[in-house]
PDB file of N, CA and C in Angstrom:
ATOM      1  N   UNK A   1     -63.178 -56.299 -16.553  1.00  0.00           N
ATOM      2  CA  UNK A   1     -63.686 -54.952 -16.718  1.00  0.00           C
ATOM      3  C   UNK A   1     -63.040 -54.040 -15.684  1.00  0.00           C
ATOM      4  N   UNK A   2     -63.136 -52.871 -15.840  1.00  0.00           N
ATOM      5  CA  UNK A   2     -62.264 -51.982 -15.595  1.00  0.00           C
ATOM      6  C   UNK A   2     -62.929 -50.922 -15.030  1.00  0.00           C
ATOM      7  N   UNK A   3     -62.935 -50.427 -13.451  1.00  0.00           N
ATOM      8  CA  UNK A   3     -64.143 -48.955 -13.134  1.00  0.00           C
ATOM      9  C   UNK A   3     -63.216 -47.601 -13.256  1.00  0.00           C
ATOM     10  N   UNK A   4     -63.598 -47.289 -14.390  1.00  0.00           N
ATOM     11  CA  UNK A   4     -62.409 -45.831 -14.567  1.00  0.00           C
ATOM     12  C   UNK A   4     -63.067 -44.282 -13.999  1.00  0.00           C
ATOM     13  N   UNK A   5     -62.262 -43.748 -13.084  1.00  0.00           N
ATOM     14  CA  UNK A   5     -62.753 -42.764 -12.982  1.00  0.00           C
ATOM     15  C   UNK A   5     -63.412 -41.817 -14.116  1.00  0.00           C
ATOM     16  N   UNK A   6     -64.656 -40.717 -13.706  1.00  0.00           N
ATOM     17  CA  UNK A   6     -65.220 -40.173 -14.805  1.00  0.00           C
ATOM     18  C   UNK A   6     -63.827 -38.657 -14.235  1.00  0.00           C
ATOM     19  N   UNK A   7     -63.720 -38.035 -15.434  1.00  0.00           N
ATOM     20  CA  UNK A   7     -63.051 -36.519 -15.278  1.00  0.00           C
ATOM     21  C   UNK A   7     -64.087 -35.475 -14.483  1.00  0.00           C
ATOM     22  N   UNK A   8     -65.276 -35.532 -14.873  1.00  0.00           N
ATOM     23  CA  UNK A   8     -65.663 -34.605 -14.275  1.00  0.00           C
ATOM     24  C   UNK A   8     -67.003 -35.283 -13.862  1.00  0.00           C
ATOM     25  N   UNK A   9     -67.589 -35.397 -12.637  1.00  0.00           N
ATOM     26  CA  UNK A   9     -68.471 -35.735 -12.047  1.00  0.00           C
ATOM     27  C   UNK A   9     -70.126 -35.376 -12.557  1.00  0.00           C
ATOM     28  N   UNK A  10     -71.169 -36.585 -12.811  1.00  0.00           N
ATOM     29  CA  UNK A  10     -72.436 -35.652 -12.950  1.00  0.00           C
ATOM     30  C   UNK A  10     -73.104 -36.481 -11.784  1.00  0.00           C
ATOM     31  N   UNK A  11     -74.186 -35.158 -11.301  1.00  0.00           N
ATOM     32  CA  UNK A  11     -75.194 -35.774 -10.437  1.00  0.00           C
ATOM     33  C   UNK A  11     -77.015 -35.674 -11.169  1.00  0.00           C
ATOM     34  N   UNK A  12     -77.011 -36.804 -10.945  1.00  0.00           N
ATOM     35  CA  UNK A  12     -78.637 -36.616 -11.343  1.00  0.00           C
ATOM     36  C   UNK A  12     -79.545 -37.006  -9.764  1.00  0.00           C
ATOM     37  N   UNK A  13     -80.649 -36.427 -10.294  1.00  0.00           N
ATOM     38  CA  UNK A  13     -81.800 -36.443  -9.344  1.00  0.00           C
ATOM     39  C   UNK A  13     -83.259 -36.667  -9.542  1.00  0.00           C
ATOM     40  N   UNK A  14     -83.957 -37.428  -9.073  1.00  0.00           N
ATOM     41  CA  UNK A  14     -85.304 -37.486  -9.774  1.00  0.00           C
ATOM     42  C   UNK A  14     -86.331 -38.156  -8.144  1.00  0.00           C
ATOM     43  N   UNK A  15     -87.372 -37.642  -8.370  1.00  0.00           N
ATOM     44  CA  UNK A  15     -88.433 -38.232  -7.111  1.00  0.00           C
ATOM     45  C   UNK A  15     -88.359 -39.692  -7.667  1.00  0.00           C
ATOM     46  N   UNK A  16     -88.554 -39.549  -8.935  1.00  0.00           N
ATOM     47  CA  UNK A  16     -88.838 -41.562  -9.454  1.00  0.00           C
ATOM     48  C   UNK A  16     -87.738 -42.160  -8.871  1.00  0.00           C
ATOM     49  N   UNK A  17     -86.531 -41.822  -8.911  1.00  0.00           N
ATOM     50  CA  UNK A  17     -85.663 -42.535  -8.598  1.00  0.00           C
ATOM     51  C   UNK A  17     -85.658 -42.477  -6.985  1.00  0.00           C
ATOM     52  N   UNK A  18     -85.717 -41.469  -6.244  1.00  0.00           N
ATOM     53  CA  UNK A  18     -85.935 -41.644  -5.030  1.00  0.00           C
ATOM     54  C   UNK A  18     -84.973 -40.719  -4.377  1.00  0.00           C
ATOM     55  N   UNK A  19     -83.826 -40.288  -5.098  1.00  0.00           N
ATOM     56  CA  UNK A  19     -82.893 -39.250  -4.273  1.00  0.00           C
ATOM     57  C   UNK A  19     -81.777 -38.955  -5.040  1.00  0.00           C
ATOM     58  N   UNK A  20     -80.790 -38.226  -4.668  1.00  0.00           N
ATOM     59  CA  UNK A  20     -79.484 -37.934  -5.795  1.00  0.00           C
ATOM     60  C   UNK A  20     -78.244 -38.346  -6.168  1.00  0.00           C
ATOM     61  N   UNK A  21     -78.005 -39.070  -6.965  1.00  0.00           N
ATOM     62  CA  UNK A  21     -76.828 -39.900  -7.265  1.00  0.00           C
ATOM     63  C   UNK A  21     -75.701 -38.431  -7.779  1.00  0.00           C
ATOM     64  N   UNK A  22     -74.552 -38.806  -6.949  1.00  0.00           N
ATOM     65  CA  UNK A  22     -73.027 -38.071  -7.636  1.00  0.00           C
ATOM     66  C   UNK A  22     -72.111 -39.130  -7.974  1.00  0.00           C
ATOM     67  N   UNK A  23     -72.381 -39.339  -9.427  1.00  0.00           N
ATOM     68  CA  UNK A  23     -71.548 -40.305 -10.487  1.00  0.00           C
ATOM     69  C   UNK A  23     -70.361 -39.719 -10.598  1.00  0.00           C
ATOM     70  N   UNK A  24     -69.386 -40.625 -10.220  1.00  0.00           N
ATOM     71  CA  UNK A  24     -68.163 -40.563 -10.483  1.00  0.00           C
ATOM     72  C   UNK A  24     -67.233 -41.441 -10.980  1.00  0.00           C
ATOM     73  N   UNK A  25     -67.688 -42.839 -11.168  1.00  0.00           N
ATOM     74  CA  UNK A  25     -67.229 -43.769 -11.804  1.00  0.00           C
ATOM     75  C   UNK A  25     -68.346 -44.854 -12.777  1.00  0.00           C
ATOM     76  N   UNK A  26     -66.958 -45.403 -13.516  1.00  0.00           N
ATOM     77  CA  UNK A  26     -68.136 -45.986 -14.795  1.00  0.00           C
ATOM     78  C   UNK A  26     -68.780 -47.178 -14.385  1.00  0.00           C
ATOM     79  N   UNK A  27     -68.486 -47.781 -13.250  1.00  0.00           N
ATOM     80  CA  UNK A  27     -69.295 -49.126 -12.518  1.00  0.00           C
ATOM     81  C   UNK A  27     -70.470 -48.579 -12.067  1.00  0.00           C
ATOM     82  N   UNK A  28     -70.561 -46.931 -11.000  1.00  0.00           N
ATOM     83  CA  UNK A  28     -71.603 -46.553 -10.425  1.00  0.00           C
ATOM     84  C   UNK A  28     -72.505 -46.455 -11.707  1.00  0.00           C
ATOM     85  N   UNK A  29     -71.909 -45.724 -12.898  1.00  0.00           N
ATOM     86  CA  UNK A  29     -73.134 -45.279 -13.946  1.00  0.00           C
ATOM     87  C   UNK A  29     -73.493 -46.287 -14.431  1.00  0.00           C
ATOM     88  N   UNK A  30     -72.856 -47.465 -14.531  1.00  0.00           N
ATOM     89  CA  UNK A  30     -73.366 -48.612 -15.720  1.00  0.00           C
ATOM     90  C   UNK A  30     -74.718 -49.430 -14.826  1.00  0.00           C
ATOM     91  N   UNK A  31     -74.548 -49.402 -13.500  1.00  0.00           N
ATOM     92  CA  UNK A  31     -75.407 -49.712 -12.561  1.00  0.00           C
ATOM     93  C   UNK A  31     -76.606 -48.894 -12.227  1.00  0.00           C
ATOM     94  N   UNK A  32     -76.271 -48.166 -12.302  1.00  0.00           N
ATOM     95  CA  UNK A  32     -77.549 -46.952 -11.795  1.00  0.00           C
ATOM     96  C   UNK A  32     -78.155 -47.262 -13.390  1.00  0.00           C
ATOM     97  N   UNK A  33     -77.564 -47.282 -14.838  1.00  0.00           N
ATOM     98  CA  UNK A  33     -78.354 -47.423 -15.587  1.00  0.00           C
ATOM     99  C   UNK A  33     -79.406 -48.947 -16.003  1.00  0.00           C
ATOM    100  N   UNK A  34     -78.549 -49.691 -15.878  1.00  0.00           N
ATOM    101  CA  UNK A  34     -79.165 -51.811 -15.221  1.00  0.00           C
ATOM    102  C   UNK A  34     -80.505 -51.176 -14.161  1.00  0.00           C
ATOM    103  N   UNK A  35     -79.861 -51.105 -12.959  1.00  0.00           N
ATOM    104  CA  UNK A  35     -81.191 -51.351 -11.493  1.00  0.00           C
ATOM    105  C   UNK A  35     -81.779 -50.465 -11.327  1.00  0.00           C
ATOM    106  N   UNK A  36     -81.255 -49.067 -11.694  1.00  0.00           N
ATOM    107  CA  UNK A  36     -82.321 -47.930 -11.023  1.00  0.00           C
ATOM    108  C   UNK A  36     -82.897 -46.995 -12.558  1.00  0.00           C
ATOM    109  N   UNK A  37     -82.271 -47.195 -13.241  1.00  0.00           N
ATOM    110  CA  UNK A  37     -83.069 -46.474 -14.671  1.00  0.00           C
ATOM    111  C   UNK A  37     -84.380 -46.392 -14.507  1.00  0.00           C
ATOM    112  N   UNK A  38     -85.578 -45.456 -14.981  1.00  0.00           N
ATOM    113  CA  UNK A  38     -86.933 -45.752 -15.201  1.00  0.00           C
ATOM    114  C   UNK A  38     -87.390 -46.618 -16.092  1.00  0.00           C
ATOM    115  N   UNK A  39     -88.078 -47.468 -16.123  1.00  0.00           N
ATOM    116  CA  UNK A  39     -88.158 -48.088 -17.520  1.00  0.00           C
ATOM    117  C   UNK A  39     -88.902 -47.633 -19.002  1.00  0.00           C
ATOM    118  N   UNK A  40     -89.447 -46.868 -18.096  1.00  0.00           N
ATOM    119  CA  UNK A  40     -90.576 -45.754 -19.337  1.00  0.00           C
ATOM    120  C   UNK A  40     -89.035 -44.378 -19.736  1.00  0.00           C
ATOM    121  N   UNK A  41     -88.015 -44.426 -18.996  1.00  0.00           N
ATOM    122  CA  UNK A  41     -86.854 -43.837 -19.474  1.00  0.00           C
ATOM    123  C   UNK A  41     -85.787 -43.864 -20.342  1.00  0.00           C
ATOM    124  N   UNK A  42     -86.302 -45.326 -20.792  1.00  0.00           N
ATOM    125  CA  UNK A  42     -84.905 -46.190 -21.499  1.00  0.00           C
ATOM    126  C   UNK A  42     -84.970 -45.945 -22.411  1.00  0.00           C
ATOM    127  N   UNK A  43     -84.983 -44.881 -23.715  1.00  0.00           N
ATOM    128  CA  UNK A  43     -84.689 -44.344 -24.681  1.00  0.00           C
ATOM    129  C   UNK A  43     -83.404 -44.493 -25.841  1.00  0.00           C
ATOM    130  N   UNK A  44     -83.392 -43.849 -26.454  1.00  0.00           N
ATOM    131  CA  UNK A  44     -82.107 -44.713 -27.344  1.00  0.00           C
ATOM    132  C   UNK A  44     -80.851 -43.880 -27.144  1.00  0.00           C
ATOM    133  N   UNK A  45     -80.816 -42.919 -26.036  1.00  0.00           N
ATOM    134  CA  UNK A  45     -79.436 -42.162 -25.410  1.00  0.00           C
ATOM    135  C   UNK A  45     -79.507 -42.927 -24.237  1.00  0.00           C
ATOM    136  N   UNK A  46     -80.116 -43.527 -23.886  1.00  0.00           N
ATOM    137  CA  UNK A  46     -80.258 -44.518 -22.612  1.00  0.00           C
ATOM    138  C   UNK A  46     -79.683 -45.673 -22.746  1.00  0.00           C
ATOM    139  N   UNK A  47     -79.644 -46.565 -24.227  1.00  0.00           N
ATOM    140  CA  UNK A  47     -79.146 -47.460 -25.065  1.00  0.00           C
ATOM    141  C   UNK A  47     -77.684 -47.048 -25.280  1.00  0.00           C
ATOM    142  N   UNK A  48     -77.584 -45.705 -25.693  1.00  0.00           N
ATOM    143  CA  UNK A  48     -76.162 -45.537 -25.994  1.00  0.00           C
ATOM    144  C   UNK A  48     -75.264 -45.102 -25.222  1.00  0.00           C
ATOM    145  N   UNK A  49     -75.741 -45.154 -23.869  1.00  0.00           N
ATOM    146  CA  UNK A  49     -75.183 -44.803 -22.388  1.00  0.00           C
ATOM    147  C   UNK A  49     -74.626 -46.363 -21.910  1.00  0.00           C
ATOM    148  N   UNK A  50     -75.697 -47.163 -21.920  1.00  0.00           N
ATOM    149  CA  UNK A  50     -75.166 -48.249 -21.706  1.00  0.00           C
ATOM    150  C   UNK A  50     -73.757 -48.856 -22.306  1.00  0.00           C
ATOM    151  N   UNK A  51     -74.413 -49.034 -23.576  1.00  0.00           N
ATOM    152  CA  UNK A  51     -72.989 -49.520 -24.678  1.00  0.00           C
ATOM    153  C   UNK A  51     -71.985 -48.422 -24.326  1.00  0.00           C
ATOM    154  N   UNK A  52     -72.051 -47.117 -24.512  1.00  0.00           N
ATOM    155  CA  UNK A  52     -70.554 -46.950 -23.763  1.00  0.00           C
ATOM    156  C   UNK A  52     -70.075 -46.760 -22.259  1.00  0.00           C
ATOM    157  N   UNK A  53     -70.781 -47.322 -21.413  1.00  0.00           N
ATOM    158  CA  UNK A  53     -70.263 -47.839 -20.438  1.00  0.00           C
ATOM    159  C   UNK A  53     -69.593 -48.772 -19.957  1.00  0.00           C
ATOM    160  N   UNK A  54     -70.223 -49.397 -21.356  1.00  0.00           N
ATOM    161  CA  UNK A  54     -69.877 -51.112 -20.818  1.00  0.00           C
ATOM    162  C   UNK A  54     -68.171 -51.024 -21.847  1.00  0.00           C
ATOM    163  N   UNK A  55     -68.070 -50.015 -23.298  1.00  0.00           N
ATOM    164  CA  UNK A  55     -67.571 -50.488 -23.622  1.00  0.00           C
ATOM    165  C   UNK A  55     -65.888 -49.261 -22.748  1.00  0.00           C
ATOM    166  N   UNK A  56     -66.366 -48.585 -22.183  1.00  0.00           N
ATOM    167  CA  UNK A  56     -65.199 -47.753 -21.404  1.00  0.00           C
ATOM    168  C   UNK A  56     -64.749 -48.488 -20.497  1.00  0.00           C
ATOM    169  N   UNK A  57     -65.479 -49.771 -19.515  1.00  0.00           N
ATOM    170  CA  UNK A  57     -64.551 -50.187 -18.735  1.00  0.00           C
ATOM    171  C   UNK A  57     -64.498 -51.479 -19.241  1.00  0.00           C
ATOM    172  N   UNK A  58     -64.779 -51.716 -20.389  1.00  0.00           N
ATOM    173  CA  UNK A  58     -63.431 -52.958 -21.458  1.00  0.00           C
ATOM    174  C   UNK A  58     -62.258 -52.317 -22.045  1.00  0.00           C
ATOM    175  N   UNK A  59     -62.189 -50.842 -22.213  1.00  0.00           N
ATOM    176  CA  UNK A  59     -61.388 -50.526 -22.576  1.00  0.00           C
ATOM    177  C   UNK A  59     -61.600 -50.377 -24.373  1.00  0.00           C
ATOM    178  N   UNK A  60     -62.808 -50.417 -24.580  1.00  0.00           N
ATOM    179  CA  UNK A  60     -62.777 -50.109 -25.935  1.00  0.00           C
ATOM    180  C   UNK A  60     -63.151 -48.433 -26.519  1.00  0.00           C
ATOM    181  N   UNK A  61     -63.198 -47.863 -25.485  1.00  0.00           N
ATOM    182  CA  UNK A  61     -63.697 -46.267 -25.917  1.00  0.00           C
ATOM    183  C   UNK A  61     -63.371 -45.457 -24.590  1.00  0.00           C
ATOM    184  N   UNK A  62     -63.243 -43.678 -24.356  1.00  0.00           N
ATOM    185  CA  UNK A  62     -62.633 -43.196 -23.554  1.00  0.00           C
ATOM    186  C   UNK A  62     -63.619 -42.797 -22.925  1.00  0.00           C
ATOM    187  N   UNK A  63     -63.075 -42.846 -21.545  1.00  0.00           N
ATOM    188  CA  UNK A  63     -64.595 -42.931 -20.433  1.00  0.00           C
ATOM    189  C   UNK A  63     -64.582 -41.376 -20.472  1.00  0.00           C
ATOM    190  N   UNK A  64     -64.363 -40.221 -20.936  1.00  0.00           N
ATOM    191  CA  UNK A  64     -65.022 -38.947 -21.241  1.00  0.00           C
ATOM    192  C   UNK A  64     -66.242 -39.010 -22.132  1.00  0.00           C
ATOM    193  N   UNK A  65     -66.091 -39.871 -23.235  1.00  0.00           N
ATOM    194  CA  UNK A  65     -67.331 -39.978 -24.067  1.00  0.00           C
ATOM    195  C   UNK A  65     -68.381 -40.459 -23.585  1.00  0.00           C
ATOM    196  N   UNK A  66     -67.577 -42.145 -22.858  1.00  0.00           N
ATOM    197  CA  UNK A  66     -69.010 -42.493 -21.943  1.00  0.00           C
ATOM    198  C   UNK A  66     -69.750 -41.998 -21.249  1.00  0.00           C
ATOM    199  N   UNK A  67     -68.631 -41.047 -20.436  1.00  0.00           N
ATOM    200  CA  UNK A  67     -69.497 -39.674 -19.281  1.00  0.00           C
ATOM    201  C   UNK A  67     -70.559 -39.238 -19.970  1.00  0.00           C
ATOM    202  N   UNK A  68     -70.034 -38.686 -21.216  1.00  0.00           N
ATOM    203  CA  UNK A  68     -71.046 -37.876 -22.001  1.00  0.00           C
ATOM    204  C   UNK A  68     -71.978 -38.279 -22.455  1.00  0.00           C
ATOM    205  N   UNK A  69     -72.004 -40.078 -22.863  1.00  0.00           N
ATOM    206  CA  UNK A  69     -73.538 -39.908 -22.972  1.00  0.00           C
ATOM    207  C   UNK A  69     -74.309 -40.679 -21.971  1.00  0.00           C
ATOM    208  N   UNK A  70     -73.821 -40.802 -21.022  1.00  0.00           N
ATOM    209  CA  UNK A  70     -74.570 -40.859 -19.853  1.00  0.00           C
ATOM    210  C   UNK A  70     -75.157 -39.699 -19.211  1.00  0.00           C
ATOM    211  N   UNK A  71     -74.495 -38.658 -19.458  1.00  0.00           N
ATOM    212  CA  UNK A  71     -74.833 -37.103 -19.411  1.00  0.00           C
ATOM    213  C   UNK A  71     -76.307 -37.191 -20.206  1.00  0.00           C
ATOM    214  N   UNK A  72     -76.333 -37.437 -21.239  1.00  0.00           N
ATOM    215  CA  UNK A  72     -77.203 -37.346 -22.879  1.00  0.00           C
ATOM    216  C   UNK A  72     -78.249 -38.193 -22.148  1.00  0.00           C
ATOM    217  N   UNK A  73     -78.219 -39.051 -21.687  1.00  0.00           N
ATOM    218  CA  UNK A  73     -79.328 -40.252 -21.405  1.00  0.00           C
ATOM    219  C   UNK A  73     -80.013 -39.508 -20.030  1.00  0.00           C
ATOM    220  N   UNK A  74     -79.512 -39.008 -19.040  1.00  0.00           N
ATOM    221  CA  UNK A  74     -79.616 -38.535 -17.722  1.00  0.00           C
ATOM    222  C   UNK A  74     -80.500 -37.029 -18.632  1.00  0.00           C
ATOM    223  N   UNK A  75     -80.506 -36.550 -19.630  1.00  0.00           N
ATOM    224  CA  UNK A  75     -80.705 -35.234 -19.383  1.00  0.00           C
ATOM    225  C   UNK A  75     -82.219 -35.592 -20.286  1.00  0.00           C
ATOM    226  N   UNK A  76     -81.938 -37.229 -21.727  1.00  0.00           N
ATOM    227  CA  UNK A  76     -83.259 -37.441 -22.356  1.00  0.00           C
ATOM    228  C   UNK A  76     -84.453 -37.676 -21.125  1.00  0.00           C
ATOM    229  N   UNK A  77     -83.870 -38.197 -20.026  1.00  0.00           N
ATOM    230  CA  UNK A  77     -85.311 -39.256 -19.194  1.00  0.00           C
ATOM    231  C   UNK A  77     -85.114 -38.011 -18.102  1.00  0.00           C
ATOM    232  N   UNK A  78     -84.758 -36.686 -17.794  1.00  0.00           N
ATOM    233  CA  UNK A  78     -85.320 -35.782 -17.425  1.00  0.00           C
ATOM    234  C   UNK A  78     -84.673 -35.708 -15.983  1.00  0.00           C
ATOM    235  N   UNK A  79     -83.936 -36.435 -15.718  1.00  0.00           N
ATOM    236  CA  UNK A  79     -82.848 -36.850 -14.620  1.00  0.00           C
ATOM    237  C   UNK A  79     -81.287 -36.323 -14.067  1.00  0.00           C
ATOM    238  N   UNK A  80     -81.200 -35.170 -15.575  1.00  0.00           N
ATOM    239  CA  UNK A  80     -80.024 -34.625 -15.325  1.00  0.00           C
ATOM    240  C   UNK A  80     -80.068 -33.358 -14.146  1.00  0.00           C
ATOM    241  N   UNK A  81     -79.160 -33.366 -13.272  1.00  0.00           N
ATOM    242  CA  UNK A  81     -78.769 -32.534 -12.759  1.00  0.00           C
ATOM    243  C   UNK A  81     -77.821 -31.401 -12.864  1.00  0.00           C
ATOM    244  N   UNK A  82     -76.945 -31.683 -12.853  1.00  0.00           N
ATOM    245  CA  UNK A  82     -75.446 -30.548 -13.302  1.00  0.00           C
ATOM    246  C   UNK A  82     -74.335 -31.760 -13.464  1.00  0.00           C
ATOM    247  N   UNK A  83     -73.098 -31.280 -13.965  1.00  0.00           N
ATOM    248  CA  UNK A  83     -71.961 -31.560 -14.109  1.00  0.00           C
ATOM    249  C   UNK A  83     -70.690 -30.802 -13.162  1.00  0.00           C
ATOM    250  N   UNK A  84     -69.779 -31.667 -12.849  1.00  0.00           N
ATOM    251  CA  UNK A  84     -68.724 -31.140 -12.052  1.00  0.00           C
ATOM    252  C   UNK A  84     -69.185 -31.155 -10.629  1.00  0.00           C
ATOM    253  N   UNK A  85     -68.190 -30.160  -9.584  1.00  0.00           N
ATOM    254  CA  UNK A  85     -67.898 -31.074  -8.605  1.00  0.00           C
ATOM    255  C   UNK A  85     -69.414 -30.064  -7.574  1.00  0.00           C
ATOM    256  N   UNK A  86     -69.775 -30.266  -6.247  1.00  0.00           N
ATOM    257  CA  UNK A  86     -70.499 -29.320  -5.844  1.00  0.00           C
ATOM    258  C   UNK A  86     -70.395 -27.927  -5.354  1.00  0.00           C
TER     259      UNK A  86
END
C-alpha cells in the first residue's frame, strides 16, 4: 500500500474526537477513520471514505476522489472543518 499525498489538505475538528486533525495524507485519513471515527458516526459516507482510502493507496482509484469522500464522511458525522491549507 501506498500513502499518497492528498492535493489539497482537510482539517476536521470535533470535542468527541478531542482536538484538530490537518489531513494530508491517505494513511493519516484511513486511520483517523479505523481508531478515532465516532462510532455512532460511521454512516454510509463513512463506509465510502473508507473503501476509497483503502482503495487510493492500492492504487485502484485517484486519491482526489478519496479526499473527497473523506471530505463527505467528515462533513456527514459533523466533523468537517474547511479544506486547503491554513
Amino acid at each position: 500500500m501506498r500513502d499518497e499525498q492528498f492535493d489539497v489538505p482537510v482539517t476536521i475538528e470535533s470535542g468527541r474526537i478531542g482536538r484538530s486533525f490537518y489531513v494530508t495524507r491517505t494513511v493519516q485519513a484511513a486511520s483517523l477513520l479505523v481508531d478515532k471515527w465516532p462510532d455512532e458516526m460511521r454512516g454510509p459516507k463513512y463506509r465510502a471514505a473508507l473503501k476509497a482510502m483503502m482503495d487510493a493507496m492500492e492504487q485502484r482509484r485517484a486519491v482526489g476522489s478519496a479526499r473527497r469522500a473523506f471530505t463527505a464522511a467528515a462533513k456527514e458525522a459533523n466533523l468537517f472543518v474547511r479544506e486547503g491549507r491554513h
